[in-house]
N, C-alpha and C. Protein backbone atom coordinates (compact mmCIF):
# COMPACT_ATOMS: atom_id res chain seq x y z
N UNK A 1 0.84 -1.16 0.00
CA UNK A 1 0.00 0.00 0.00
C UNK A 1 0.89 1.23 0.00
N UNK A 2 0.97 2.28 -0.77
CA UNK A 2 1.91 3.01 -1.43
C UNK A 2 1.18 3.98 -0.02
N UNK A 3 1.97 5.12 0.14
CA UNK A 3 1.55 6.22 0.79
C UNK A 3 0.06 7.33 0.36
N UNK A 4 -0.05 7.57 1.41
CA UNK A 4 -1.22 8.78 1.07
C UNK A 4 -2.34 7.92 0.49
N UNK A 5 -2.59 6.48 0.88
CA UNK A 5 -3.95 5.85 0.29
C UNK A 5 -4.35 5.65 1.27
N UNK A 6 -6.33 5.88 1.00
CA UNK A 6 -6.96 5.97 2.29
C UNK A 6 -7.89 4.55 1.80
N UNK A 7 -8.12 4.22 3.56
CA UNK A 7 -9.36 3.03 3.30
C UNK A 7 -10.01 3.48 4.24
N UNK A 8 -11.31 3.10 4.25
CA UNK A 8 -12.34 2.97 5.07
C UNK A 8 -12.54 1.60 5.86
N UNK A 9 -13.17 1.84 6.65
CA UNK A 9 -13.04 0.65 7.86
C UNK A 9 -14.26 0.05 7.61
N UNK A 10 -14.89 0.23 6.51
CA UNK A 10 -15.81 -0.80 5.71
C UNK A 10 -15.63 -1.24 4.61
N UNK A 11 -16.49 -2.30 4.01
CA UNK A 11 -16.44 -2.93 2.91
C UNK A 11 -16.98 -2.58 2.12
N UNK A 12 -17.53 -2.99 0.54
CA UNK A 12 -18.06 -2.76 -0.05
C UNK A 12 -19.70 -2.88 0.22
N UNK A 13 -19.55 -3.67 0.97
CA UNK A 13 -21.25 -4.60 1.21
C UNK A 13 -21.48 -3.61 2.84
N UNK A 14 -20.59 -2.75 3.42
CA UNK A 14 -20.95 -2.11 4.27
C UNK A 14 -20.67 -3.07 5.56
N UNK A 15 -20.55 -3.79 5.39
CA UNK A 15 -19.37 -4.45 7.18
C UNK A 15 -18.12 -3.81 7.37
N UNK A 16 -18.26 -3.89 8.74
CA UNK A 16 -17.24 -3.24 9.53
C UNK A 16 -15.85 -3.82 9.05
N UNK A 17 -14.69 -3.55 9.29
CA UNK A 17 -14.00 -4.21 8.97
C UNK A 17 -12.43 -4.17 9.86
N UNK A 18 -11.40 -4.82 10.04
CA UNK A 18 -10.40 -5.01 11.40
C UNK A 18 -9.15 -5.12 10.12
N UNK A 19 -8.50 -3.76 10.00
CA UNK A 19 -7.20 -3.65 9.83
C UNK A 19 -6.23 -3.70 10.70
N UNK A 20 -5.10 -4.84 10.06
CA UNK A 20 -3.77 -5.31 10.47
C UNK A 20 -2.66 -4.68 9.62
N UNK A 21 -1.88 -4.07 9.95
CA UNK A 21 -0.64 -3.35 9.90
C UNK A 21 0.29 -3.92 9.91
N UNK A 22 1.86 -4.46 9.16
CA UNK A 22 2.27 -5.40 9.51
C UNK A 22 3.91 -4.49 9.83
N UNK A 23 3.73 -3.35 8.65
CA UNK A 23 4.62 -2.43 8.09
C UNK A 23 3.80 -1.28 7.73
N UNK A 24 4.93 -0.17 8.72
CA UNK A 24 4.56 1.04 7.80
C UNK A 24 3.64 2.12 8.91
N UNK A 25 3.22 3.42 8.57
CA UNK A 25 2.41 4.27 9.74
C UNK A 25 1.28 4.70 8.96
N UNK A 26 0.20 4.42 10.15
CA UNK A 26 -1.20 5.16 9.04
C UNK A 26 -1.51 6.39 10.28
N UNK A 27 -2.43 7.20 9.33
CA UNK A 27 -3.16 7.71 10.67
C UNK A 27 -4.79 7.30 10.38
N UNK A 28 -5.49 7.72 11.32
CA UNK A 28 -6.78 7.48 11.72
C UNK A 28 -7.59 8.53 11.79
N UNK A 29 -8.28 9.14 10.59
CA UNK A 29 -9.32 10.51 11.23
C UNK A 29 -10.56 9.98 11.41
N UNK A 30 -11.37 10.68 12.49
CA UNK A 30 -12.49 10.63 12.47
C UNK A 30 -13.15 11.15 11.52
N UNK A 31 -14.77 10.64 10.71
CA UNK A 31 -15.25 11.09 9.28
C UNK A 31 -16.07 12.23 9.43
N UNK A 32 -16.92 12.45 10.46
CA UNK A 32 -17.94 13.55 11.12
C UNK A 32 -17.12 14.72 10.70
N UNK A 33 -16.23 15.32 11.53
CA UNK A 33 -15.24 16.61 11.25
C UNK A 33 -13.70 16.17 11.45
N UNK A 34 -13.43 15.29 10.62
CA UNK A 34 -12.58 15.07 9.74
C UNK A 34 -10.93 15.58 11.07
N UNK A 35 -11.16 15.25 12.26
CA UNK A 35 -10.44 15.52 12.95
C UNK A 35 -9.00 13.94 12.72
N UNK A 36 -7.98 14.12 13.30
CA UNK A 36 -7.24 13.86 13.04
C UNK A 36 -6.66 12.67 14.48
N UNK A 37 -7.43 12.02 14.73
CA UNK A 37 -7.29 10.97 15.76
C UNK A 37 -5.71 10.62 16.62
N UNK A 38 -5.31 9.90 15.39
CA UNK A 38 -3.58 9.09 16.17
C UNK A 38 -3.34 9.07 14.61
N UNK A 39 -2.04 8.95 14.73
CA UNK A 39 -1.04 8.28 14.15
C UNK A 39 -0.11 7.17 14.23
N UNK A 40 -0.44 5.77 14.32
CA UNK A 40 0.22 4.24 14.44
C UNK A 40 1.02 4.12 13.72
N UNK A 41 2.13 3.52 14.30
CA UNK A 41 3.02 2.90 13.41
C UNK A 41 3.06 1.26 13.99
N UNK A 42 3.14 0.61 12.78
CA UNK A 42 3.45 -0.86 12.52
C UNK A 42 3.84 -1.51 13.78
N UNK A 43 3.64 -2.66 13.99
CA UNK A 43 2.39 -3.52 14.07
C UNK A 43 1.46 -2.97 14.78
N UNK A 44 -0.12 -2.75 13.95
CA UNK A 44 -1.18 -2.67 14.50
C UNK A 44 -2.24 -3.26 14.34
N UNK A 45 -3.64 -2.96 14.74
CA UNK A 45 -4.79 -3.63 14.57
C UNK A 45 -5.73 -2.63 14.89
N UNK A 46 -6.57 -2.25 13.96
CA UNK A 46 -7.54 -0.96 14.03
C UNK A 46 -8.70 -1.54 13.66
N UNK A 47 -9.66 -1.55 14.43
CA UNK A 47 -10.96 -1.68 14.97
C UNK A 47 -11.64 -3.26 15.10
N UNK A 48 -10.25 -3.63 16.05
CA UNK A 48 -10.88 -4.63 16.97
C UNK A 48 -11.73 -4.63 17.98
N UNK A 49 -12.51 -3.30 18.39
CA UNK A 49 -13.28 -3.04 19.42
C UNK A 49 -14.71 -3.33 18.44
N UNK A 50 -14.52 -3.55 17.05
CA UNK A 50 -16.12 -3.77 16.39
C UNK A 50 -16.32 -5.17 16.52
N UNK A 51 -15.71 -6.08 16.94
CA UNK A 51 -16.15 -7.54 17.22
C UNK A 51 -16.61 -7.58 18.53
N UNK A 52 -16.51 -6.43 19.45
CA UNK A 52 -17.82 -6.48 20.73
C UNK A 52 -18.82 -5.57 20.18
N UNK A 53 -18.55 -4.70 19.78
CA UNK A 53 -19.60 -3.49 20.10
C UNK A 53 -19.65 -2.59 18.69
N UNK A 54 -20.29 -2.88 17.82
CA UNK A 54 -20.28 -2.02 16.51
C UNK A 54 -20.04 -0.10 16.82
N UNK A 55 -19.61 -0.24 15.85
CA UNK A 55 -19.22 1.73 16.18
C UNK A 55 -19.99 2.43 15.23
N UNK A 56 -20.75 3.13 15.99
CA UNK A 56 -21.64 4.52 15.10
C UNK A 56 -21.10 5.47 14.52
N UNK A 57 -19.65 5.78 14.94
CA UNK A 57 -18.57 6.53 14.03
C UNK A 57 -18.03 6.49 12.98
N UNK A 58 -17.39 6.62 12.42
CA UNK A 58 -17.12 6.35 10.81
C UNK A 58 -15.65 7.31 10.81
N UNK A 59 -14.69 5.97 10.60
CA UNK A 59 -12.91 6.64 10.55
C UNK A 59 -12.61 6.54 9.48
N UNK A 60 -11.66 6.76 9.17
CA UNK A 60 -11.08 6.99 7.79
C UNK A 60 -9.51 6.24 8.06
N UNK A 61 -8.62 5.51 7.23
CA UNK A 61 -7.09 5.31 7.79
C UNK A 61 -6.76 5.46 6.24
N UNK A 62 -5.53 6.36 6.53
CA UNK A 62 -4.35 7.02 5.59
C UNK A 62 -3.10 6.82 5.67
N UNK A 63 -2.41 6.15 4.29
CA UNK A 63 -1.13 5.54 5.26
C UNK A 63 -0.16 6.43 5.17
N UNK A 64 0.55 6.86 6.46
CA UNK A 64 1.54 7.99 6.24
C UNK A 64 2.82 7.16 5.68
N UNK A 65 3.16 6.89 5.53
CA UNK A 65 4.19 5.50 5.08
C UNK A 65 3.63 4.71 3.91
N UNK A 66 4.99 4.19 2.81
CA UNK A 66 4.33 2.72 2.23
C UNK A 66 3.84 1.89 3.63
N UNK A 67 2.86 0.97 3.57
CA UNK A 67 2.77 0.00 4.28
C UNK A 67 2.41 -1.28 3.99
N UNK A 68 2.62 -2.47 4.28
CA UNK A 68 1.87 -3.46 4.61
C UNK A 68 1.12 -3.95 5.32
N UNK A 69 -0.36 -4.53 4.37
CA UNK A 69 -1.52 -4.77 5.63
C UNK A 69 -2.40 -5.83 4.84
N UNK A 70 -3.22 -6.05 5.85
CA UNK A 70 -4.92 -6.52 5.22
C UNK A 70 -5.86 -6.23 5.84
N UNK A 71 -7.14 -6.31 5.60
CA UNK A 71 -7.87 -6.08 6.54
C UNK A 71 -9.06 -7.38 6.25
N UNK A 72 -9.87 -7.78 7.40
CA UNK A 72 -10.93 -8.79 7.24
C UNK A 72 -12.22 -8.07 7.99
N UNK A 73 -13.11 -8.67 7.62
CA UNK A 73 -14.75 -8.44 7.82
C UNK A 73 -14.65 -8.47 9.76
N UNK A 74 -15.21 -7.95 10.07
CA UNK A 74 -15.76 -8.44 11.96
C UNK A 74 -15.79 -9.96 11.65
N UNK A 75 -16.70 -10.52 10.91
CA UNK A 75 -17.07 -11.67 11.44
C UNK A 75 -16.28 -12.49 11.49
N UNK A 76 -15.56 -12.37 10.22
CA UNK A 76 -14.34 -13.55 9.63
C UNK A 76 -13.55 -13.41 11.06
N UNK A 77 -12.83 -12.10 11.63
CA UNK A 77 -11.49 -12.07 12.79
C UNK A 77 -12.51 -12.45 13.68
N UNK A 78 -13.78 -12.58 13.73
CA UNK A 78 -14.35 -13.01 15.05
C UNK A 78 -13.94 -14.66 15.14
N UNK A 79 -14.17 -15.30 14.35
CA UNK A 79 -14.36 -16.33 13.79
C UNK A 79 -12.74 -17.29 14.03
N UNK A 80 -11.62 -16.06 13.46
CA UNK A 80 -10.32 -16.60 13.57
C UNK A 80 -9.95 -16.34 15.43
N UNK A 81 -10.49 -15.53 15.57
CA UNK A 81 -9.93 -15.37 17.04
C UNK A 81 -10.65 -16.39 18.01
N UNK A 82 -11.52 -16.94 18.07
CA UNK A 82 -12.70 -18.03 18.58
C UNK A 82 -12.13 -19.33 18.14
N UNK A 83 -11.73 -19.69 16.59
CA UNK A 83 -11.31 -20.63 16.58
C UNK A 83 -9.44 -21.14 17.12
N UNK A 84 -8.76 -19.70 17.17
CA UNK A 84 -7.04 -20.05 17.74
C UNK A 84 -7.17 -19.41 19.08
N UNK A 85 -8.91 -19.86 19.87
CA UNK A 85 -8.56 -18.93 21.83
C UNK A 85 -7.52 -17.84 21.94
N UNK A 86 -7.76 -16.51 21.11
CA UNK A 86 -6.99 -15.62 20.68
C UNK A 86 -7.36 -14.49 21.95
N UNK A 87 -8.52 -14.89 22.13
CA UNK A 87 -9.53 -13.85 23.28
C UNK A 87 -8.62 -13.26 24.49
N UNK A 88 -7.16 -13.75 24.92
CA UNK A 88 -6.53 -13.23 25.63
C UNK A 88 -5.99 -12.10 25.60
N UNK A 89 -5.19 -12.59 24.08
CA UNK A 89 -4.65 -11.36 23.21
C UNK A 89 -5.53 -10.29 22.72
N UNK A 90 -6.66 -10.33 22.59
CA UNK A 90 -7.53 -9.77 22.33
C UNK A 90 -7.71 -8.78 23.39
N UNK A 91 -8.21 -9.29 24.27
CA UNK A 91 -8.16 -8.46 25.62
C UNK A 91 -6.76 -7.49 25.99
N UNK A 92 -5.56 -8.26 26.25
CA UNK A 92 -4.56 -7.40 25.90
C UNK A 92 -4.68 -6.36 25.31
N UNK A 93 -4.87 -6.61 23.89
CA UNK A 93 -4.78 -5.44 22.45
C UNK A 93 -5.44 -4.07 23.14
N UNK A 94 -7.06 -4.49 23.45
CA UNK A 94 -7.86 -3.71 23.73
C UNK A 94 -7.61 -3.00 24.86
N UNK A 95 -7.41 -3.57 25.43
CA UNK A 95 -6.55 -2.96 26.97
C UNK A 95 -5.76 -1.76 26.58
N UNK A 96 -4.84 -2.16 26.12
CA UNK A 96 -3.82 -1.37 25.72
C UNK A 96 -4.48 0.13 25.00
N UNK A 97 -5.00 -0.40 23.53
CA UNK A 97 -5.80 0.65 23.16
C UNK A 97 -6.55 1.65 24.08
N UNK A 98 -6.94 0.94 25.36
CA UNK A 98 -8.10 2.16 25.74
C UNK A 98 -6.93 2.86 26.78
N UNK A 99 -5.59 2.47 27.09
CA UNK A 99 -4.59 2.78 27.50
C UNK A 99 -4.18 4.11 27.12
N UNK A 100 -4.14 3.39 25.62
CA UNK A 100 -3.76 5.03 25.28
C UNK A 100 -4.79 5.71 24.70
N UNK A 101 -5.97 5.71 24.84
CA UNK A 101 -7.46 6.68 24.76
C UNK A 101 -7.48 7.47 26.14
N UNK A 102 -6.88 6.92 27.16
CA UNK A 102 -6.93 7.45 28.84
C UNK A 102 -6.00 8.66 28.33
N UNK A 103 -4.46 8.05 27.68
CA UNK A 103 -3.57 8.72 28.08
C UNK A 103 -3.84 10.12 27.14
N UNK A 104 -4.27 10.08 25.85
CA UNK A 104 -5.35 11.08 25.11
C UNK A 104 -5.82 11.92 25.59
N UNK A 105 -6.76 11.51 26.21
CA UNK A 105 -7.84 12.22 26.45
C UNK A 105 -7.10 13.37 28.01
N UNK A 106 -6.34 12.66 28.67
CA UNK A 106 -5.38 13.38 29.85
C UNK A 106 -4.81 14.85 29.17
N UNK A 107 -4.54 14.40 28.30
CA UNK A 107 -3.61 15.49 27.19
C UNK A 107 -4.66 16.29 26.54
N UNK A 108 -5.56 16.30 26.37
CA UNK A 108 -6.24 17.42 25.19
C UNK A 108 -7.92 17.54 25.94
N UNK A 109 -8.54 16.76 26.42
CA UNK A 109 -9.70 17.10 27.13
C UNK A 109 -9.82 18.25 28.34
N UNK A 110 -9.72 18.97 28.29
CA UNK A 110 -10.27 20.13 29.30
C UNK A 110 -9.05 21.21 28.99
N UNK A 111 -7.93 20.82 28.56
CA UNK A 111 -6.72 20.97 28.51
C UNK A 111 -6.28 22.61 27.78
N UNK A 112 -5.48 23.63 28.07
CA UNK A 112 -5.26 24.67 27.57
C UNK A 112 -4.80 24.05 25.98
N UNK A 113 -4.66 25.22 25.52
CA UNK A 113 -3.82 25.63 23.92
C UNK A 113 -2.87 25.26 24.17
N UNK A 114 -2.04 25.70 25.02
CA UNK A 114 -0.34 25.12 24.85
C UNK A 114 -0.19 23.99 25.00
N UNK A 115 -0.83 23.40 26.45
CA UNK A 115 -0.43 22.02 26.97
C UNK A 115 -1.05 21.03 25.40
N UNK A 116 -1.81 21.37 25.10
CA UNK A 116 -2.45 20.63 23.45
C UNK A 116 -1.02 20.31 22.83
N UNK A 117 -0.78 21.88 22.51
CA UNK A 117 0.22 22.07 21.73
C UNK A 117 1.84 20.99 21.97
N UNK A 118 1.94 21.42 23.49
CA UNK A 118 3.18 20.40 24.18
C UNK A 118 2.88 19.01 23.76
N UNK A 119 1.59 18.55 24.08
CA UNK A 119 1.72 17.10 24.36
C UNK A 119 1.68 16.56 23.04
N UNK A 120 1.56 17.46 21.83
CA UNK A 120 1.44 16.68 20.83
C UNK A 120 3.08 16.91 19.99
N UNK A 121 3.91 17.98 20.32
CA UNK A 121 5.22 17.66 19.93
C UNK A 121 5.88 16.69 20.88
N UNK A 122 5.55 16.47 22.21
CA UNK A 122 6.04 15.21 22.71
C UNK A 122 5.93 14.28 21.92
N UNK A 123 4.52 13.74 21.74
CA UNK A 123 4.47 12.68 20.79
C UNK A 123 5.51 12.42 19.31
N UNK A 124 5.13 13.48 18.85
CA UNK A 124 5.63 13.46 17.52
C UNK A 124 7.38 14.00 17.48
N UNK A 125 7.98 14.19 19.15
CA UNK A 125 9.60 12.95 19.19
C UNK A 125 9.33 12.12 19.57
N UNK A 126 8.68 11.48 19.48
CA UNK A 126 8.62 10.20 19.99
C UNK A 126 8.82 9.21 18.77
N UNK A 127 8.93 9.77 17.75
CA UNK A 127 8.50 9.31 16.26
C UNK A 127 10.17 8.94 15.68
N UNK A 128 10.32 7.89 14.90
CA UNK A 128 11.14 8.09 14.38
C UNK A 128 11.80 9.32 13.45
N UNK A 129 12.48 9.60 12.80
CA UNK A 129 13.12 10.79 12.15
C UNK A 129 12.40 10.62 10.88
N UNK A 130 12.60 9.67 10.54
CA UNK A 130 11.88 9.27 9.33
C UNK A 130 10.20 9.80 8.65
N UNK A 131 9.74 9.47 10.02
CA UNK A 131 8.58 9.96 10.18
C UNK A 131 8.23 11.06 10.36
N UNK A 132 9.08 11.84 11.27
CA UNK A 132 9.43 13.47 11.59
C UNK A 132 9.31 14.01 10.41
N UNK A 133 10.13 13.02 9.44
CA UNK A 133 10.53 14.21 8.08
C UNK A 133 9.73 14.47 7.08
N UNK A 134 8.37 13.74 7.07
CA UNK A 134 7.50 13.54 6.33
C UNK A 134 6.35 14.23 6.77
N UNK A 135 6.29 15.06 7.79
CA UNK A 135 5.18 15.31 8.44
C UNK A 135 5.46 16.83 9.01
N UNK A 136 4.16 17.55 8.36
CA UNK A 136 4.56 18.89 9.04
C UNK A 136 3.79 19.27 10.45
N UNK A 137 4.49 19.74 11.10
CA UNK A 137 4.35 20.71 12.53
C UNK A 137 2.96 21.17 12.74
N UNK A 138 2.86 22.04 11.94
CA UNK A 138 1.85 22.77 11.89
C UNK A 138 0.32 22.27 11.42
N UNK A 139 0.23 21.56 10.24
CA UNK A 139 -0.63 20.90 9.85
C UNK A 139 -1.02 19.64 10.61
N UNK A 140 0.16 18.53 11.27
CA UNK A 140 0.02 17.95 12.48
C UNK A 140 -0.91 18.57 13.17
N UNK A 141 -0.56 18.89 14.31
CA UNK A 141 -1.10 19.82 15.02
C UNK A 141 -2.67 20.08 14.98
N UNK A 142 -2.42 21.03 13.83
CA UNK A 142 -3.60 21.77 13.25
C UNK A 142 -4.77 20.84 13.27
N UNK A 143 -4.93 19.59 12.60
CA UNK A 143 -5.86 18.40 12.05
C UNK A 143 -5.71 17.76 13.11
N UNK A 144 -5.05 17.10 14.64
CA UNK A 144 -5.54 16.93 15.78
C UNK A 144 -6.02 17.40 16.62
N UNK A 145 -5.52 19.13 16.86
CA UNK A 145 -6.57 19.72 17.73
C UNK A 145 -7.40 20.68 17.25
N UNK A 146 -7.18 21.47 16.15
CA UNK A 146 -8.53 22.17 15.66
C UNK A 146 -7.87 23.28 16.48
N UNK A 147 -7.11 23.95 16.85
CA UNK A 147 -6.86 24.84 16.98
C UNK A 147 -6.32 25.45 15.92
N UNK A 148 -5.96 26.91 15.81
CA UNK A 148 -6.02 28.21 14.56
C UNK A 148 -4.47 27.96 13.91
N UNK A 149 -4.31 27.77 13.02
CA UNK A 149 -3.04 27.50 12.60
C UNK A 149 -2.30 29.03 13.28
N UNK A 150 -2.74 30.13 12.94
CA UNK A 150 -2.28 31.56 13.42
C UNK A 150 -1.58 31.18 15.01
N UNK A 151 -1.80 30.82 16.17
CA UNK A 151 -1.77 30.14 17.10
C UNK A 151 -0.70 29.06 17.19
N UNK A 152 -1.05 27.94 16.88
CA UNK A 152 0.03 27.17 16.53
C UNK A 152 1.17 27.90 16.48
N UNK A 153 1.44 28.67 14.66
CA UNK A 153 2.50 29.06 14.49
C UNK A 153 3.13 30.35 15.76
N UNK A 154 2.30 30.83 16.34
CA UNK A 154 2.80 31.93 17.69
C UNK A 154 3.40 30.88 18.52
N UNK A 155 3.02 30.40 19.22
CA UNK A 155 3.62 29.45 20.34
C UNK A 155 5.00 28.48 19.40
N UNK A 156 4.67 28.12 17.82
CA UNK A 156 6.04 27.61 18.16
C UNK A 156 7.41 28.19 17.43
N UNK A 157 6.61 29.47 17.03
CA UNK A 157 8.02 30.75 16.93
C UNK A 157 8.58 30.68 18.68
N UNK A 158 7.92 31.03 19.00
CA UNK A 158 8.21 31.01 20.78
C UNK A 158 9.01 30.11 21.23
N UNK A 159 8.70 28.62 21.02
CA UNK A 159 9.41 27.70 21.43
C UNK A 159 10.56 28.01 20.55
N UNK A 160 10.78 27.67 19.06
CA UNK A 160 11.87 27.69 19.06
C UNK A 160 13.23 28.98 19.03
N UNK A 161 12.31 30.50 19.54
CA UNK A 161 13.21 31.33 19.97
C UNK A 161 13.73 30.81 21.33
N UNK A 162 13.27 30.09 22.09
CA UNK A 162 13.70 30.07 23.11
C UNK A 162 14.89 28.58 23.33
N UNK A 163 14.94 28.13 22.20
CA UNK A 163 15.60 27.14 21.83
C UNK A 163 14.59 25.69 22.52
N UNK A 164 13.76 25.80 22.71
CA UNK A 164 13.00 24.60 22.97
C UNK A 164 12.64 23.64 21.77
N UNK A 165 12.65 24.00 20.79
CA UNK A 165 12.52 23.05 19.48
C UNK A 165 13.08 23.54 19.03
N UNK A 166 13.98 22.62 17.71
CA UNK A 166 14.43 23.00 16.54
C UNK A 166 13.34 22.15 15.11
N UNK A 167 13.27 22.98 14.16
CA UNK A 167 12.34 22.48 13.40
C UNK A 167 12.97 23.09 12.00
N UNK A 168 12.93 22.48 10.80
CA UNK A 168 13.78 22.43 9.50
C UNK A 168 12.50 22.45 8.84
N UNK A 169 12.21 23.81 7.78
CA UNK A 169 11.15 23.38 6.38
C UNK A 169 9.87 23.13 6.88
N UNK A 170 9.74 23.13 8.38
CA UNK A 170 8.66 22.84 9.26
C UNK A 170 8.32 21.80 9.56
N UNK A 171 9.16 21.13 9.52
CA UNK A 171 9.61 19.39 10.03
C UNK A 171 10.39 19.65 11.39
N UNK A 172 9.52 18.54 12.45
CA UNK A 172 10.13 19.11 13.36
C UNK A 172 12.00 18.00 13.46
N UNK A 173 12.33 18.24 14.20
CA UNK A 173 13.78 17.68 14.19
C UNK A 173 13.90 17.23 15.34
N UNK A 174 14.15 18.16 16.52
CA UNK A 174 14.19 17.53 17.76
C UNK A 174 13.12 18.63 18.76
N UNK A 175 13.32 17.99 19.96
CA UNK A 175 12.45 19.03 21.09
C UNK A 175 12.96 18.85 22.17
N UNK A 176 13.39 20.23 23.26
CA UNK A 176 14.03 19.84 23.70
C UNK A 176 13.16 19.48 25.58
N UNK A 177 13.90 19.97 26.36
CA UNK A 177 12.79 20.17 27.46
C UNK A 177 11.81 21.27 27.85
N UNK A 178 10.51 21.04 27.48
CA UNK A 178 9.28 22.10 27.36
C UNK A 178 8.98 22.36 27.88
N UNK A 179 8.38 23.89 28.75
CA UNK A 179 7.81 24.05 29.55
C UNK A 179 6.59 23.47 29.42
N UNK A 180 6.33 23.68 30.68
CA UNK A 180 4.73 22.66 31.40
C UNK A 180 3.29 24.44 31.34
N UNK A 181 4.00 25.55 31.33
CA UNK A 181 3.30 26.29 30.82
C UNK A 181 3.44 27.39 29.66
N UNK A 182 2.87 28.09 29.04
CA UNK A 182 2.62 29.19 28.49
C UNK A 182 2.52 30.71 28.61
């Protein structure tokens, strides 16, 4: 799967459907207002929570990377996970996932402009370079929290006058230690 191709987390016939990642980074927007969820990198599994509980939402996945994947129907991974007692791992997976929905939602729910702003260049060193280099700052940003690009770009002239980030072409590069306020 070459870069910049999007799938939907349905089929043609309209079933849900459980993408596996084997290689490679996608991101995940939500379809309503087109907000900008996570960004995964390889190995993953995106929307194993529809083999309990169907989702009224509607995501979108874009691969920021070539990647390798497939994806199968709910029923079929229901079916494979039931028949290899997978249900542990399963639980695991999901676990984990709502792990980092906690750790999300800590970061951007009630949360000022900056700390938004901080916790999402944390993330994105957290990223390989590779990935860094392909991905801009601002537009990042911008398409996860819906805050004003005008904004954005104020706070991270700021940071990096103050030498707290360095950022190339608007790729970020490194970050260094951030303040906790604004």
């Amino acid at each position: 799967m070459p870069a910049d191709s999007e799938f939907s987390m349905f089929n043609e016939k309209g079933e849900p459907l459980i993408w596996f990642f084997s290689e490679g980074s996608i991101i995940l927007h939500r379809e309503k207002d087109d907000v900008l969820m996570e960004l995964v990198s390889a190995p993953t599994l995106i929307g194993l929570a529809n083999v309990f509980h169907k989702s009224h939402i509607e995501y979108r996945i874009t691969t920021q990377t070539d990647c390798q994947g497939f994806s199968l129907p709910v029923t079929q991974a229901f079916e494979a996970i039931e028949k290899n007692k997978l249900w542990q791992q399963a639980c695991h997976w999901t676990t984990y996932l709502l792990r980092s929905l906690e750790q999300r939602d800590a970061n951007f729910v009630g949360a000022t402009t900056y700390s938004q702003i901080r916790a999402t260049l944390l993330l994105m060193n957290s990223w390989s370079s590779d990935l860094r280099a392909r991905t801009g700052v601002i537009n990042f940003i911008q398409k996860r929290t819906k805050i004003s690009r005008s904004v954005i770009a104020e706070i991270l002239s700021a940071l990096r006058k103050g030498n707290y980030i360095e950022m190339e072409k608007g790729k970020l590069k490194s970050v260094g230690r951030l303040p906790t306020s604004y």
